[in-house]
C-alpha atoms as a PDB file:
ATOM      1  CA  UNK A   1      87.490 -18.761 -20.866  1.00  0.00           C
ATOM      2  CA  UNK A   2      89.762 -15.659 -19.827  1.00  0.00           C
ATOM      3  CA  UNK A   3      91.308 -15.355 -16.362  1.00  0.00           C
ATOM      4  CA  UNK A   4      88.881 -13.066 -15.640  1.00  0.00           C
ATOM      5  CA  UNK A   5      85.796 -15.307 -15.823  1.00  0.00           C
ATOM      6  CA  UNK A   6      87.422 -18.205 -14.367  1.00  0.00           C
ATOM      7  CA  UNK A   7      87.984 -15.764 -10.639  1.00  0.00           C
ATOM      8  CA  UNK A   8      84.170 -14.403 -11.435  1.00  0.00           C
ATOM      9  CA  UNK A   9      82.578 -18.205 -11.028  1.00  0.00           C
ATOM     10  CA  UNK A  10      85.244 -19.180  -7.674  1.00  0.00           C
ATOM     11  CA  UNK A  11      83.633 -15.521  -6.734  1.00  0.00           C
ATOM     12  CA  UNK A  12      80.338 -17.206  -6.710  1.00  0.00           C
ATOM     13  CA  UNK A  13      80.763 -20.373  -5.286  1.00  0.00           C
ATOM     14  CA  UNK A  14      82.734 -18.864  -2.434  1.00  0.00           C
ATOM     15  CA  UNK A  15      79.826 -16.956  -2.335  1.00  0.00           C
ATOM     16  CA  UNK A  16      77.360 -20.088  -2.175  1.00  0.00           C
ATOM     17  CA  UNK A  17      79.646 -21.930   0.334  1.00  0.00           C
ATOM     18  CA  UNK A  18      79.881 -18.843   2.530  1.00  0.00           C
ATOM     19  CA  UNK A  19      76.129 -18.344   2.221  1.00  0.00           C
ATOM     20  CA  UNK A  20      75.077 -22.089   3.321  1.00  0.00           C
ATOM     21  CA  UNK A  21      77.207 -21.579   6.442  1.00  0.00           C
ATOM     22  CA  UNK A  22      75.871 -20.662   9.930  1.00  0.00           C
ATOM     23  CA  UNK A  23      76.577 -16.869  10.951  1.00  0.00           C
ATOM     24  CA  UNK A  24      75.729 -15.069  13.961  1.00  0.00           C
ATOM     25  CA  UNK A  25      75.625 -11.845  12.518  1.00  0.00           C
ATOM     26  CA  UNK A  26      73.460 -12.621   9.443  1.00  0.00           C
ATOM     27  CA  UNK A  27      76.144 -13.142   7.051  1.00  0.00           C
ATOM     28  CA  UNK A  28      76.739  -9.154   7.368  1.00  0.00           C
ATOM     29  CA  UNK A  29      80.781  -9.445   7.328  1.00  0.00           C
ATOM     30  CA  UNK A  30      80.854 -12.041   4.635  1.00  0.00           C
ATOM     31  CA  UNK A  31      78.708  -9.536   2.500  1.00  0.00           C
ATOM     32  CA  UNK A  32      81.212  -6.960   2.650  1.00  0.00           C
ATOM     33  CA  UNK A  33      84.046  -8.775   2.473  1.00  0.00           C
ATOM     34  CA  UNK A  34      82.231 -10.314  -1.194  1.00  0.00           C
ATOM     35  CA  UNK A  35      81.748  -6.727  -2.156  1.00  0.00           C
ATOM     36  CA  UNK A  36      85.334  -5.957  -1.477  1.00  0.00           C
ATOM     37  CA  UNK A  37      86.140  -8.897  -3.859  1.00  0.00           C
ATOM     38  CA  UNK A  38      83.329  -8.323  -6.118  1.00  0.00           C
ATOM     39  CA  UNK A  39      83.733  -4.829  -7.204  1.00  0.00           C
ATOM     40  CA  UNK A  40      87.267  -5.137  -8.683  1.00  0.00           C
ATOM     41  CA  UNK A  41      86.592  -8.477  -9.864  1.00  0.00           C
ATOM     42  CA  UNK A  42      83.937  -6.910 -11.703  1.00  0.00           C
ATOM     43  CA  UNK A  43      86.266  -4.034 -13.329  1.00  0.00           C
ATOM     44  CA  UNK A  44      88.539  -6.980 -14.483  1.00  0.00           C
ATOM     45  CA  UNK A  45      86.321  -8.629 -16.305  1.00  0.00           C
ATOM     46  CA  UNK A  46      84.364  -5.800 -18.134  1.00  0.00           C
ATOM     47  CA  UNK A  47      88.419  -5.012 -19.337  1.00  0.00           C
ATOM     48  CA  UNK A  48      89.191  -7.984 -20.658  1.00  0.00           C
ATOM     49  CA  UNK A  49      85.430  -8.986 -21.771  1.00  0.00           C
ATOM     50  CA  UNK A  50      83.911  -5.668 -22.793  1.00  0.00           C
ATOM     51  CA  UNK A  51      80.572  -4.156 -21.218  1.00  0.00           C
ATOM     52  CA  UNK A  52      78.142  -6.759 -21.848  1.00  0.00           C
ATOM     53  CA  UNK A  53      80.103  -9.496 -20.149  1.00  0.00           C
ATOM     54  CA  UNK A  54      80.519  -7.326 -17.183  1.00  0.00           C
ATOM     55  CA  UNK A  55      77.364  -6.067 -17.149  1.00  0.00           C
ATOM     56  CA  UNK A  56      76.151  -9.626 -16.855  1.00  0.00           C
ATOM     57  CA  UNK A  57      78.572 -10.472 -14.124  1.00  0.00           C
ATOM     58  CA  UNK A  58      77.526  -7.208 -11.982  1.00  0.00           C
ATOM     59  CA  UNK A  59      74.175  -8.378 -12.303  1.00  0.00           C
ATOM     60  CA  UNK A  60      74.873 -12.140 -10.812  1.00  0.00           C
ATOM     61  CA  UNK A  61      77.041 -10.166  -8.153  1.00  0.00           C
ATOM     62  CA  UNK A  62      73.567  -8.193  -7.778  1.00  0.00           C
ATOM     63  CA  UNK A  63      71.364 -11.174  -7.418  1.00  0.00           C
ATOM     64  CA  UNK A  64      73.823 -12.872  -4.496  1.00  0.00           C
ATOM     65  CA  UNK A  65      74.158  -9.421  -2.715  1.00  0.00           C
ATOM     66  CA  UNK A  66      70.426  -8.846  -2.954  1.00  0.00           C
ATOM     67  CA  UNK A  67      69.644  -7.748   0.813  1.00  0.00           C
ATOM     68  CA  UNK A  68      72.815  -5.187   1.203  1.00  0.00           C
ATOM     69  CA  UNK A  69      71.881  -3.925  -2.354  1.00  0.00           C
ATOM     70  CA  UNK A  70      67.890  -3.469  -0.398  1.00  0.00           C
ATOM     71  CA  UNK A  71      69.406  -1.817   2.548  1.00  0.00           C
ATOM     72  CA  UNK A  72      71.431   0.604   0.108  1.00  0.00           C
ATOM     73  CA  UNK A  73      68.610   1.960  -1.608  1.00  0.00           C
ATOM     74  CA  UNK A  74      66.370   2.071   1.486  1.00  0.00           C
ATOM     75  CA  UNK A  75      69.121   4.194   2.782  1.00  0.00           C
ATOM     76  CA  UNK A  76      69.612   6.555   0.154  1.00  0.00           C
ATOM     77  CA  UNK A  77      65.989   6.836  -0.290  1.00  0.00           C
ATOM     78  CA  UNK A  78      65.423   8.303   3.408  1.00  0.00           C
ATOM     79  CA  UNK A  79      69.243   9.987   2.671  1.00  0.00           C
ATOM     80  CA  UNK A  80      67.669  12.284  -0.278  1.00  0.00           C
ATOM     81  CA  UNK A  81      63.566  12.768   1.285  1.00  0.00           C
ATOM     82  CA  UNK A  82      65.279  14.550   4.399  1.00  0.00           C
ATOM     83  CA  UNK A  83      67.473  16.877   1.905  1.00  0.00           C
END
Protein backbone atom coordinates (compact mmCIF):
# COMPACT_ATOMS: atom_id res chain seq x y z
CA UNK A 1 0.00 0.00 0.00
CA UNK A 2 1.69 3.39 -1.22
CA UNK A 3 2.03 6.42 1.07
CA UNK A 4 -0.59 7.81 -0.62
CA UNK A 5 -3.36 5.37 0.35
CA UNK A 6 -2.17 4.88 3.74
CA UNK A 7 -2.94 9.25 4.43
CA UNK A 8 -6.35 8.59 2.19
CA UNK A 9 -7.83 5.92 4.99
CA UNK A 10 -6.34 8.31 8.36
CA UNK A 11 -8.32 10.98 5.94
CA UNK A 12 -11.38 9.00 6.60
CA UNK A 13 -11.30 7.99 9.95
CA UNK A 14 -10.42 11.51 11.02
CA UNK A 15 -13.28 12.08 9.12
CA UNK A 16 -15.53 9.45 11.10
CA UNK A 17 -14.10 10.57 14.50
CA UNK A 18 -14.71 14.22 13.66
CA UNK A 19 -18.18 13.35 12.39
CA UNK A 20 -19.38 11.33 15.69
CA UNK A 21 -18.39 14.41 17.71
CA UNK A 22 -20.81 17.10 19.02
CA UNK A 23 -20.62 20.53 16.98
CA UNK A 24 -22.46 23.60 17.42
CA UNK A 25 -22.23 24.72 14.07
CA UNK A 26 -23.26 21.49 12.27
CA UNK A 27 -19.93 20.18 11.63
CA UNK A 28 -19.63 23.22 8.97
CA UNK A 29 -15.78 24.07 9.92
CA UNK A 30 -14.74 20.48 10.13
CA UNK A 31 -16.19 20.10 6.50
CA UNK A 32 -13.97 22.58 5.14
CA UNK A 33 -11.16 22.00 6.91
CA UNK A 34 -11.64 17.94 5.36
CA UNK A 35 -11.93 19.53 1.99
CA UNK A 36 -8.79 21.47 2.52
CA UNK A 37 -7.14 18.06 3.33
CA UNK A 38 -9.10 16.13 0.93
CA UNK A 39 -8.51 17.81 -2.30
CA UNK A 40 -4.67 17.51 -2.36
CA UNK A 41 -4.80 14.28 -0.76
CA UNK A 42 -6.78 13.34 -3.60
CA UNK A 43 -4.17 14.75 -6.35
CA UNK A 44 -1.53 12.58 -4.47
CA UNK A 45 -2.98 9.62 -4.83
CA UNK A 46 -4.36 9.72 -8.47
CA UNK A 47 -0.17 10.48 -9.07
CA UNK A 48 1.11 7.78 -7.57
CA UNK A 49 -2.05 5.34 -8.24
CA UNK A 50 -3.30 6.44 -11.64
CA UNK A 51 -7.02 7.66 -12.38
CA UNK A 52 -9.01 4.85 -11.30
CA UNK A 53 -7.59 4.72 -7.81
CA UNK A 54 -8.24 8.35 -7.44
CA UNK A 55 -11.29 8.37 -8.94
CA UNK A 56 -12.39 5.88 -6.33
CA UNK A 57 -10.94 7.86 -3.50
CA UNK A 58 -12.75 11.25 -4.75
CA UNK A 59 -15.77 9.36 -4.71
CA UNK A 60 -15.43 8.08 -0.82
CA UNK A 61 -14.32 11.82 -0.18
CA UNK A 62 -17.80 12.48 -2.05
CA UNK A 63 -19.88 10.15 -0.01
CA UNK A 64 -18.43 11.71 3.58
CA UNK A 65 -18.82 15.34 2.22
CA UNK A 66 -22.30 14.57 0.94
CA UNK A 67 -24.29 17.72 2.40
CA UNK A 68 -21.52 20.54 1.33
CA UNK A 69 -21.31 18.65 -2.06
CA UNK A 70 -25.74 19.26 -1.89
CA UNK A 71 -25.31 22.82 -0.94
CA UNK A 72 -22.71 23.27 -3.93
CA UNK A 73 -24.89 22.23 -6.57
CA UNK A 74 -28.00 23.87 -5.08
CA UNK A 75 -25.90 26.91 -5.32
CA UNK A 76 -24.69 26.79 -8.67
CA UNK A 77 -27.99 25.71 -9.84
CA UNK A 78 -29.77 29.11 -8.66
CA UNK A 79 -25.99 30.73 -9.68
CA UNK A 80 -26.62 29.79 -13.57
CA UNK A 81 -31.02 30.12 -13.69
CA UNK A 82 -30.48 33.93 -12.70
CA UNK A 83 -27.69 34.33 -15.62
Amino acid sequence: MTLSLILACAWAVLANVLGMLPSRDNHWRRAYLLIALGIPLVGYVTYENGPWVGLIVLAAGMSVLRWPLRYLAVWIKRTLKRA
